[in-house]
Each structure stands twice: as C-alpha cells, then as structure tokens.
Protein backbone atom coordinates (compact mmCIF):
# COMPACT_ATOMS: atom_id res chain seq x y z
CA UNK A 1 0.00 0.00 0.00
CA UNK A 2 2.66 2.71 0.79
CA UNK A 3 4.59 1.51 -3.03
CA UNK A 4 0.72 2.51 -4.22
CA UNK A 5 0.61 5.76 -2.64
CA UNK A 6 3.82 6.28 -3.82
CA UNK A 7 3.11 6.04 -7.13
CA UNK A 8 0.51 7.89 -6.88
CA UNK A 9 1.93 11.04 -5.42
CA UNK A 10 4.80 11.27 -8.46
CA UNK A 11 2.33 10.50 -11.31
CA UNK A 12 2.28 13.49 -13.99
CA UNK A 13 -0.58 15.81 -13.89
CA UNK A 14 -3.65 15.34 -16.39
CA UNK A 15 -3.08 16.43 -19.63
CA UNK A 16 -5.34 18.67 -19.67
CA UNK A 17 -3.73 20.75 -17.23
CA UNK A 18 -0.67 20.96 -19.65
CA UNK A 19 -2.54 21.24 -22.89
CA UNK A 20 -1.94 24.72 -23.74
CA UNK A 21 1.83 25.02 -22.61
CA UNK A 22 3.05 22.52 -24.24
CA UNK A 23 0.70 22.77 -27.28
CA UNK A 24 2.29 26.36 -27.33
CA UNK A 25 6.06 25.52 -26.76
CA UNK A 26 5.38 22.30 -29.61
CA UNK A 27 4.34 25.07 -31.81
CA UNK A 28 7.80 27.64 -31.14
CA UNK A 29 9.83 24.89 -31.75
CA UNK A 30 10.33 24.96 -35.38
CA UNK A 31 10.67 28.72 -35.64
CA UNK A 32 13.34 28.98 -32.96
CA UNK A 33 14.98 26.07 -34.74
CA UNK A 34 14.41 27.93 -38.36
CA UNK A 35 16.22 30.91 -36.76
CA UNK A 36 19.03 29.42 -35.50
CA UNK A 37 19.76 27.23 -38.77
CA UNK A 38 19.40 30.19 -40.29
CA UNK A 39 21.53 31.96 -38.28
CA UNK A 40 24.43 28.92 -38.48
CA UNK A 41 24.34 29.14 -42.11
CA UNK A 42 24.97 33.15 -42.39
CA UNK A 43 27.90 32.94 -40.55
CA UNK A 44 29.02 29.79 -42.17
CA UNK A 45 29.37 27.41 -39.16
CA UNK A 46 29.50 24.01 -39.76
CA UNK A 47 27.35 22.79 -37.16
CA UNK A 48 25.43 23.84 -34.44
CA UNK A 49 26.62 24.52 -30.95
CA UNK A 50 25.52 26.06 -27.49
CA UNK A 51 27.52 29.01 -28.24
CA UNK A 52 26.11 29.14 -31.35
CA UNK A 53 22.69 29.22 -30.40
CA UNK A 54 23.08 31.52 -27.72
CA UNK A 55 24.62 34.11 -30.24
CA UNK A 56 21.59 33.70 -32.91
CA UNK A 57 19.11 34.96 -30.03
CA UNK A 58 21.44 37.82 -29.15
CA UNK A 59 22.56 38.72 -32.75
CA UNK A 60 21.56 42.72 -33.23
CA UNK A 61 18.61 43.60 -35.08
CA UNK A 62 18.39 47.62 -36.76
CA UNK A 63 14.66 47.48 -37.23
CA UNK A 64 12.69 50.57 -35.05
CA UNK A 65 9.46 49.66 -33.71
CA UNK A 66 6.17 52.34 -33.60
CA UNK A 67 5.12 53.03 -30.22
CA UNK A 68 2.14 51.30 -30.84
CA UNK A 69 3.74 48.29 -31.49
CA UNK A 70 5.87 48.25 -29.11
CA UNK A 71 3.07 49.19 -26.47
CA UNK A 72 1.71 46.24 -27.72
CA UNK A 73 4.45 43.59 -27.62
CA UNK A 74 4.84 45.07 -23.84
CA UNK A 75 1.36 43.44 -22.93
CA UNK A 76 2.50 39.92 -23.81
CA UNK A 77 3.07 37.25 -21.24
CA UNK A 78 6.95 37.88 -20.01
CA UNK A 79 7.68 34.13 -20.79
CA UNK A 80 6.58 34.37 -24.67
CA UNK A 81 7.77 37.97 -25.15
CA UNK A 82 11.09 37.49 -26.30
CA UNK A 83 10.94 34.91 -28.79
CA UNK A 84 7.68 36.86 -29.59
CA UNK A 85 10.19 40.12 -30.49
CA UNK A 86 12.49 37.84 -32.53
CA UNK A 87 9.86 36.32 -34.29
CA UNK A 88 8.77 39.81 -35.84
CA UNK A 89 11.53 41.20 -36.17
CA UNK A 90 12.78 38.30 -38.48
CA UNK A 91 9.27 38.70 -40.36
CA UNK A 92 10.23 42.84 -40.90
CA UNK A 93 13.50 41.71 -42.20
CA UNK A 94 12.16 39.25 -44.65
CA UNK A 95 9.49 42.09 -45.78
CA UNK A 96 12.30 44.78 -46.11
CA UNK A 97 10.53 47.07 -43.65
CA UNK A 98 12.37 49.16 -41.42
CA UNK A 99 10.08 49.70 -38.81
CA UNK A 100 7.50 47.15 -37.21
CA UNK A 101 4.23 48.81 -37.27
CA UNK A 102 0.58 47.25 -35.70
CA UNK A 103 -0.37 45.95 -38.99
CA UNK A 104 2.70 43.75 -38.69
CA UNK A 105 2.25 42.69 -35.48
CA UNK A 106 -1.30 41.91 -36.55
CA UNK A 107 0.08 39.15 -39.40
CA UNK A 108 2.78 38.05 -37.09
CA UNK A 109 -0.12 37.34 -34.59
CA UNK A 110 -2.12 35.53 -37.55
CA UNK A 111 1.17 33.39 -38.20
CA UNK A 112 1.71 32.70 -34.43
CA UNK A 113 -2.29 31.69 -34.08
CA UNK A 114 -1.70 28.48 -37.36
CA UNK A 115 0.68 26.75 -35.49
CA UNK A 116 -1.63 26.20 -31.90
C-alpha cells in the first residue's frame, strides 16, 4: 500500500492541465529552430553549438518599432515575449521594412495563431 501511494503522489498531472503550454512551446519549436539554422548558415558554421545558439538569439537587429507596437508587444506574457520580439523582427527583415508597425504585429499574430 505505501509503493501505491507512492506512485501515486509522483504520477504526472492530467493532460489537460498541460494542454496549452506545451501545445504552445510544440508550436515555437520549429521557428526557434528555423532561426538558429538560419543563423548557423549566415555565418558559415558548420554545425550547431551552445555558443552558437546563444549568439543567434542575441545577434543585433536595426529594425525601429512604432510606439504602438511596441506598447503592444509590452502586454504579452513575459515568458513568450522574447521569442515573440524575434519572431517579428525576423518577419520585418524578410518584408524589407524598417520599422515594425501594428499591422505587422497583426500578421505576425495571424502566423503565431496556425501553429496552436
């Protein structure tokens, strides 16, 4: 009986309990990966490291945002906001547009919405 409770007391929580975290971190997972391939290929590395992924989320970006924008990347959760930033930021730089505006942010939220 005590082996039972045991068991009992280490078993994972329901899955529905975890359904939208790890939906949500399933669904960063190929864009931080895309990033950092991408990054590993600029700068000609042949493979993939921890230094090397550590620089690719602190390489420097030159994009502006609007203060609208950036008022609004402010209200996201402080766990998603930083990948959130990266994420469109790369999407400007793909566009060609210097500054990240609401109506960017507004796509970048209709990308981030397909993969959940």
């Amino acid at each position: 009986c005590d082996v039972l409770f045991f068991f009992l007391m280490i078993r994972r929580p329901p899955r529905s309990t975890l359904f939208p975290y790890t939906t949500l971190f399933r669904s960063i997972r190929p864009m931080v990966q895309r990033d950092i391939e991408e990054y590993a290929r600029k700068n000609e590395f042949s493979s993939v490291t921890i230094q090397v992924m550590d620089d690719a989320k602190t390489s420097g970006s030159d994009i502006t945002w609007s203060s609208e924008a950036e008022e609004r990347l402010n209200r996201l959760p402080d766990f998603i906001r930083p990948m959130a930033k990266r994420e469109i930021e790369r999407m400007a730089k793909d566009k060609g547009e210097p500054e990240i505006t609401a109506a960017l942010m507004d796509e970048a939220k209709t990308k981030f919405m397909s993969f959940m």
